[in-house]
C-alpha atoms as a PDB file:
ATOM      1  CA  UNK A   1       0.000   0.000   0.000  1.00  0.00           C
ATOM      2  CA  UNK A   2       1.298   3.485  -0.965  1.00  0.00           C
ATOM      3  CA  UNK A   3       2.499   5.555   1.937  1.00  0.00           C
ATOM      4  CA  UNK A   4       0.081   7.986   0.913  1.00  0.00           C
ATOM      5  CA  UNK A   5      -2.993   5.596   1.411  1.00  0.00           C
ATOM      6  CA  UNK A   6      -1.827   4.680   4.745  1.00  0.00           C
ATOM      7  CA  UNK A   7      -1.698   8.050   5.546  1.00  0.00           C
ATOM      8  CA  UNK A   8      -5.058   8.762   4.749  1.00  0.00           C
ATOM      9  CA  UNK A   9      -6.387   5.733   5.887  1.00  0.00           C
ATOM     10  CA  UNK A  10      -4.495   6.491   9.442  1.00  0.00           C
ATOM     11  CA  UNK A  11      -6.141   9.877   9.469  1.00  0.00           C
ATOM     12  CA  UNK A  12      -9.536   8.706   8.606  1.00  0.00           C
ATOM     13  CA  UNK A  13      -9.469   6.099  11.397  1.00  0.00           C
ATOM     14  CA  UNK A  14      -8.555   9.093  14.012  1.00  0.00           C
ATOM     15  CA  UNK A  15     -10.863  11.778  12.450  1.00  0.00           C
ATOM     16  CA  UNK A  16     -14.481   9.726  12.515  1.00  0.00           C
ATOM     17  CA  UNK A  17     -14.801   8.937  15.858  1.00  0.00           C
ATOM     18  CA  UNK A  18     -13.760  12.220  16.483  1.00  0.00           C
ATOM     19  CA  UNK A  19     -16.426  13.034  14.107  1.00  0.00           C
ATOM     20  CA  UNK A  20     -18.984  11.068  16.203  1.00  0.00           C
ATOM     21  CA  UNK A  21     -18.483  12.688  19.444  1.00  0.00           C
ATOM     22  CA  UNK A  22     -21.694  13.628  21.610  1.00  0.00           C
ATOM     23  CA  UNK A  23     -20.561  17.304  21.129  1.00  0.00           C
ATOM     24  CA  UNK A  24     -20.494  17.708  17.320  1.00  0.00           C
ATOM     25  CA  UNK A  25     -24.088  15.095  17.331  1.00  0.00           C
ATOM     26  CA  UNK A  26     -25.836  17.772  18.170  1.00  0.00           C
ATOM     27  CA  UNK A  27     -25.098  19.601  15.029  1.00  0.00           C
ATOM     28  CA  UNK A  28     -26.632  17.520  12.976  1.00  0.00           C
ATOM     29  CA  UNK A  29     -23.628  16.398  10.857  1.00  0.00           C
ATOM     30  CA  UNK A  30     -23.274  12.870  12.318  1.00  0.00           C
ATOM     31  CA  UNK A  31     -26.347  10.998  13.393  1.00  0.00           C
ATOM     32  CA  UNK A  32     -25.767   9.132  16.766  1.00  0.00           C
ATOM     33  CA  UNK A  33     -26.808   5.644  17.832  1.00  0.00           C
ATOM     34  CA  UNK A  34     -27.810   5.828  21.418  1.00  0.00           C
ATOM     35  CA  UNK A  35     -25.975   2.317  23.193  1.00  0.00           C
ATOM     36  CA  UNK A  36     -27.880  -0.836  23.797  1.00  0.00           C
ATOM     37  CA  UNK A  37     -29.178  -1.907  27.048  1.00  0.00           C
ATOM     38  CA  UNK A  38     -26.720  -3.612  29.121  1.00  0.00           C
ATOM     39  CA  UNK A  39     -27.664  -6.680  30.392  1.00  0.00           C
ATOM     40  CA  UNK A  40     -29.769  -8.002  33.548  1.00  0.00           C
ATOM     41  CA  UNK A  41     -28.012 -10.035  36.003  1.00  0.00           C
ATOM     42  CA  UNK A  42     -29.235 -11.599  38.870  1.00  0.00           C
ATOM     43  CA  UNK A  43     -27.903 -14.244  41.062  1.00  0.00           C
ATOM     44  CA  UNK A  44     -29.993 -16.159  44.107  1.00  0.00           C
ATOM     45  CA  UNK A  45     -28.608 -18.843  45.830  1.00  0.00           C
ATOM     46  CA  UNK A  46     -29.727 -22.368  45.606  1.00  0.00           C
ATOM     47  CA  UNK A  47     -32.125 -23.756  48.698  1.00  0.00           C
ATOM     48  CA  UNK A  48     -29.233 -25.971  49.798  1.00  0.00           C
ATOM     49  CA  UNK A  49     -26.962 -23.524  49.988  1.00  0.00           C
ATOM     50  CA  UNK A  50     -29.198 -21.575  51.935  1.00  0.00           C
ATOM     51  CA  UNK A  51     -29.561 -24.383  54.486  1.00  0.00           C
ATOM     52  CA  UNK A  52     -25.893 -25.145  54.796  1.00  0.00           C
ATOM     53  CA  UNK A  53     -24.612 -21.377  54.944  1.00  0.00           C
ATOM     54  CA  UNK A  54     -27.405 -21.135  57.941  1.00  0.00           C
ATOM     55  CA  UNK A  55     -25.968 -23.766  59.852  1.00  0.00           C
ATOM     56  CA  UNK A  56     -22.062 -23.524  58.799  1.00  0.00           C
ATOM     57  CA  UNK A  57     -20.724 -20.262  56.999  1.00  0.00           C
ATOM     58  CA  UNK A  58     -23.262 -17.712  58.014  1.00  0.00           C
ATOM     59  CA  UNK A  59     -26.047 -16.755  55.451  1.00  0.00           C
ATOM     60  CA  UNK A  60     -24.826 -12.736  55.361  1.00  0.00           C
ATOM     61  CA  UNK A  61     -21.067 -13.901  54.185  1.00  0.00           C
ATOM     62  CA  UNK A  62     -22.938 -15.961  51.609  1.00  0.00           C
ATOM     63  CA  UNK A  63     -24.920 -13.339  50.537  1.00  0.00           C
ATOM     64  CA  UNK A  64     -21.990 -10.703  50.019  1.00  0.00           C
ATOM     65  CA  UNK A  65     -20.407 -13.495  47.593  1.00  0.00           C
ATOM     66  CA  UNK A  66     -23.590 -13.745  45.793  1.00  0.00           C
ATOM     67  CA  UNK A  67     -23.418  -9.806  45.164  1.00  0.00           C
ATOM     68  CA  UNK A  68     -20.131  -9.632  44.157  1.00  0.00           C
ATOM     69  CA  UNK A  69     -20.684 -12.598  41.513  1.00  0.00           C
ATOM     70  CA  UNK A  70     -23.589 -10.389  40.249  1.00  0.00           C
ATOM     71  CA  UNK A  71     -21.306  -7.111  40.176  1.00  0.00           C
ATOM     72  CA  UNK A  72     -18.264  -9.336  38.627  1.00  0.00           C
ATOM     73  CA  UNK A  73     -20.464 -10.597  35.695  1.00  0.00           C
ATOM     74  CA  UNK A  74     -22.239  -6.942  35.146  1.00  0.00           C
ATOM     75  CA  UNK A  75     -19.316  -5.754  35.127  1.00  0.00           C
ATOM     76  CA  UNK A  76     -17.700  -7.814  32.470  1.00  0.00           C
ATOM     77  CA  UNK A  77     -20.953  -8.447  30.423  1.00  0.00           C
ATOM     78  CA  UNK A  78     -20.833  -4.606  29.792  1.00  0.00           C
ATOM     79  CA  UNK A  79     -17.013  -4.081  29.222  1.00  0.00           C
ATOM     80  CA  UNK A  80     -17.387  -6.585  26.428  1.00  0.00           C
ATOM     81  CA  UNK A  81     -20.434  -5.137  25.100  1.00  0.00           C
ATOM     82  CA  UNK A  82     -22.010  -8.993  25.889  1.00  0.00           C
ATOM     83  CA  UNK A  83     -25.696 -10.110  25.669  1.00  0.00           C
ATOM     84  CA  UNK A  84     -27.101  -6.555  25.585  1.00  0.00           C
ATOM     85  CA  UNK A  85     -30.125  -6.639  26.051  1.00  0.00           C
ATOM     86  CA  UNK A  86     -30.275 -10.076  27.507  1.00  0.00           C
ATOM     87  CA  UNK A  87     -30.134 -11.329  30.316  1.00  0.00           C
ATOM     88  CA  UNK A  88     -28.027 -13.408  32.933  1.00  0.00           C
ATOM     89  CA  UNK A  89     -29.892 -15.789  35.640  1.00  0.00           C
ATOM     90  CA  UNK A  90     -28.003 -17.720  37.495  1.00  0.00           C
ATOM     91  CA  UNK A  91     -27.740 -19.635  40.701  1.00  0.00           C
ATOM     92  CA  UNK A  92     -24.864 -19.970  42.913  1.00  0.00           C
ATOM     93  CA  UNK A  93     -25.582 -24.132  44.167  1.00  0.00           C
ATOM     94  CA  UNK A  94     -22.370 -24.331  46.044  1.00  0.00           C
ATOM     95  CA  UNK A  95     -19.633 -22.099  47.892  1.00  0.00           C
ATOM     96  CA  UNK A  96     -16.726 -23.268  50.091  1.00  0.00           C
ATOM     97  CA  UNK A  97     -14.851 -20.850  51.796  1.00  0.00           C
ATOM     98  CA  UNK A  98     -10.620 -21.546  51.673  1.00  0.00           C
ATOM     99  CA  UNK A  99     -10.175 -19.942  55.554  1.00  0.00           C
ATOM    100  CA  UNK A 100     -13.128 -20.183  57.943  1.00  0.00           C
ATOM    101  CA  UNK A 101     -15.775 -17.463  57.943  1.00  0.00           C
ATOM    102  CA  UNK A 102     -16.785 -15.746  60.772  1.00  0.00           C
ATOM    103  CA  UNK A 103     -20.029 -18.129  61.990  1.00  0.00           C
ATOM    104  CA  UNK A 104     -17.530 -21.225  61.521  1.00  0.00           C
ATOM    105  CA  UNK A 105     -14.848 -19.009  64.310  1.00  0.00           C
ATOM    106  CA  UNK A 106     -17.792 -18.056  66.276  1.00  0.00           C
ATOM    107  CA  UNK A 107     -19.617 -21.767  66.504  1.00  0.00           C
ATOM    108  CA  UNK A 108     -16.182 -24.075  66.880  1.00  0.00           C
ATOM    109  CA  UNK A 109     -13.536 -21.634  69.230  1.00  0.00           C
ATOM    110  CA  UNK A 110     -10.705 -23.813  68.513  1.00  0.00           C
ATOM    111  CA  UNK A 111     -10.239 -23.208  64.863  1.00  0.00           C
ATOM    112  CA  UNK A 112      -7.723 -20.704  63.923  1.00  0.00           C
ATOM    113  CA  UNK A 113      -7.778 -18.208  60.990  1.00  0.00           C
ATOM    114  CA  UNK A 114      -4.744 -20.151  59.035  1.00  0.00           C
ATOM    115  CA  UNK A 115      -6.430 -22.974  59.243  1.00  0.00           C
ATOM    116  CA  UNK A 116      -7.002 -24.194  55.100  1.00  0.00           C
ATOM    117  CA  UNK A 117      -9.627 -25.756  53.394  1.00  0.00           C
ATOM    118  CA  UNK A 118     -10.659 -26.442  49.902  1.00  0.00           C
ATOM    119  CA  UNK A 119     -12.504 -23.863  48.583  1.00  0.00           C
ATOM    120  CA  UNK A 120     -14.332 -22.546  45.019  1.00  0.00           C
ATOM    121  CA  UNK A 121     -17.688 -22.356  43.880  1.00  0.00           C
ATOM    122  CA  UNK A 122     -20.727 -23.976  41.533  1.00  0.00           C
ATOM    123  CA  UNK A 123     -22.748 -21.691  39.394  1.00  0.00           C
ATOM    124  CA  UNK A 124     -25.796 -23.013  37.263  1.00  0.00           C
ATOM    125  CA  UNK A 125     -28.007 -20.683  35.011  1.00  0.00           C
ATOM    126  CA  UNK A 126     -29.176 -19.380  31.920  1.00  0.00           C
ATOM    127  CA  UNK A 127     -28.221 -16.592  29.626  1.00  0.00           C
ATOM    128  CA  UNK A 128     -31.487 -14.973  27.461  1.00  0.00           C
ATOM    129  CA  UNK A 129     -30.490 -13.113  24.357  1.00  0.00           C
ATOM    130  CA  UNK A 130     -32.074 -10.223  23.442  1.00  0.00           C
ATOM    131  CA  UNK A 131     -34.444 -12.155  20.992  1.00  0.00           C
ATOM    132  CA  UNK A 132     -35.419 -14.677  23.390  1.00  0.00           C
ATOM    133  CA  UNK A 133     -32.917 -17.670  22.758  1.00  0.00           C
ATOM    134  CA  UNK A 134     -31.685 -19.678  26.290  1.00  0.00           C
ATOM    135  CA  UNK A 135     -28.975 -20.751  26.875  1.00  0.00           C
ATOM    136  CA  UNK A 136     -27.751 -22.695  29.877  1.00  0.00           C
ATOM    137  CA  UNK A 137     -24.553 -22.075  31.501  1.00  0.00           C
ATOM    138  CA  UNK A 138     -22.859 -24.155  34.121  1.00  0.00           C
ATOM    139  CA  UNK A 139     -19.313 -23.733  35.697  1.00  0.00           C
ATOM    140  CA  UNK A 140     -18.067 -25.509  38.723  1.00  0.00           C
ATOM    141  CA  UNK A 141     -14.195 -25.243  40.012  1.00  0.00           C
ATOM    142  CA  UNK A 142     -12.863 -26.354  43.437  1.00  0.00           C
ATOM    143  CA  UNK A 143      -8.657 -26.434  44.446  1.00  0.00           C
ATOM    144  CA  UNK A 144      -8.075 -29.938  43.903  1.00  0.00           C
ATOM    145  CA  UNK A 145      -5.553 -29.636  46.629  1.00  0.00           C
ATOM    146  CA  UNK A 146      -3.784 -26.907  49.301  1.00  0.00           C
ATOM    147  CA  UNK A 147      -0.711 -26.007  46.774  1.00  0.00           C
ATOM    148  CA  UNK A 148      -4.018 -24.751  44.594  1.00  0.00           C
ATOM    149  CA  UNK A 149      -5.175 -22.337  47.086  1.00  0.00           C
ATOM    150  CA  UNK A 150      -5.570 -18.815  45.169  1.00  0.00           C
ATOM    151  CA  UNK A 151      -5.346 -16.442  47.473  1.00  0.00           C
ATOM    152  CA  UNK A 152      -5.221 -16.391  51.390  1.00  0.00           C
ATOM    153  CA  UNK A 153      -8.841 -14.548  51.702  1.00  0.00           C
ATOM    154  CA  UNK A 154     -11.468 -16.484  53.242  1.00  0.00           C
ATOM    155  CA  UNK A 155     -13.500 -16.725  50.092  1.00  0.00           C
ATOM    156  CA  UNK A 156     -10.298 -16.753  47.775  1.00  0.00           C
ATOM    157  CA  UNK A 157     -10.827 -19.885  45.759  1.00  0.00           C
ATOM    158  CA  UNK A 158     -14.777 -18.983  45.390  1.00  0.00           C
ATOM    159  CA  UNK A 159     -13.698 -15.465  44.468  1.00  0.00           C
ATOM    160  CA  UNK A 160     -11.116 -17.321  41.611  1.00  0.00           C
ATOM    161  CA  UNK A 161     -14.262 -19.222  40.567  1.00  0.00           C
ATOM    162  CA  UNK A 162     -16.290 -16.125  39.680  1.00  0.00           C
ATOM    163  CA  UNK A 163     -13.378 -14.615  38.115  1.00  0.00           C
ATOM    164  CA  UNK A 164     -13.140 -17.269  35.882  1.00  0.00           C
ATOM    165  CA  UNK A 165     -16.578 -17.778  35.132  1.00  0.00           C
ATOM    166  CA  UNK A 166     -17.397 -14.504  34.227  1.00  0.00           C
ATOM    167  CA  UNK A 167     -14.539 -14.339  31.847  1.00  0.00           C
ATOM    168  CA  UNK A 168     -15.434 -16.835  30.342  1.00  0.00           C
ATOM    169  CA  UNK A 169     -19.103 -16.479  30.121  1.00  0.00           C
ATOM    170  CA  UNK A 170     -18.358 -12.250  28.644  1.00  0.00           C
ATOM    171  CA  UNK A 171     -16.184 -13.996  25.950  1.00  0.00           C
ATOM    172  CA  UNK A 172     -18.553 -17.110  25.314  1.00  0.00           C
ATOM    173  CA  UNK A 173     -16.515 -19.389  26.190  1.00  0.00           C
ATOM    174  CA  UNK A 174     -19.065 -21.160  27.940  1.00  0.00           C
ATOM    175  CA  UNK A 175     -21.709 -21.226  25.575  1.00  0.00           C
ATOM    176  CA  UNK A 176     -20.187 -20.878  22.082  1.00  0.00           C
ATOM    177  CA  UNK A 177     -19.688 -24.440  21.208  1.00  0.00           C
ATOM    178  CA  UNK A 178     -23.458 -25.477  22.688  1.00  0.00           C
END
């Protein structure tokens, strides 16, 4: 390609979005296209889960992971411009913590904060495009063993879980080759 065409291609590539800024829209010279709608994500935890964070975790910690799944996946959904207009169910079935939570320190004194466990998460759901296809989604990962331990946060494994589920659910990963 002639130096000359890159140059004008270059230039071209800089100039339109420029171009198609909010500020010059309003003078009619470049019609806009407002964005789509990002999508809906909601997460509820699974009735056994319930049960089991009642009697062992603590149902609040639970909770707080359940939000921050939500946030993770909104969060990448939208940076990848991903199912807009959709929407994201899904249900957290299982969590394991990889220290003990607060209710586990509380109801047995003798455990101690270092203590280690095997920790990660199980998420089950379904993804509705913006023209009404579902599509289910499942992701489950657990450290297979203490040298797999993430990070030393209480919820570090489960947190390790989302992270990869939500990147791979934002680049369909998980439901491409359905």
């Amino acid at each position: 390609m002639p130096a000359v065409s890159r140059l004008i291609l270059a230039a071209s590539l800089v100039l339109v979005p420029a171009l198609a800024s909010p500020a010059l829209a309003g003078q009619g010279e470049v019609p806009t296209v407002s964005a789509a709608a990002a999508p809906l994500v909601s997460v509820r935890l699974a009735p056994a889960l319930i049960e089991s964070a009642e009697k062992t975790y603590g149902l609040t910690e639970v909770k707080d992971q359940a939000e921050r799944l939500k946030a993770l996946v909104t969060a990448d959904l939208e940076q990848m411009g991903v199912m807009a207009g959709g929407r994201v169910d899904l249900v957290l079935v299982d969590l394991k913590p990889s220290r003990p939570t607060r209710q586990e320190m509380i109801s047995r004194p003798g455990l101690s904060f270092r203590s280690a466990s095997l920790g990660g998460a199980r998420i089950e759901g379904e993804m509705t495009t913006f023209d009404g296809e579902v599509m289910p989604v499942s992701f489950t990962w657990y450290a297979s063993d203490l040298t797999d331990s993430r990070r030393q946060a209480v919820w570090g494994d489960a947190q390790w879980a989302f992270e990869r589920f939500s990147h791979r659910l934002s680049r369909g990963q998980l439901y491409a080759l359905r």
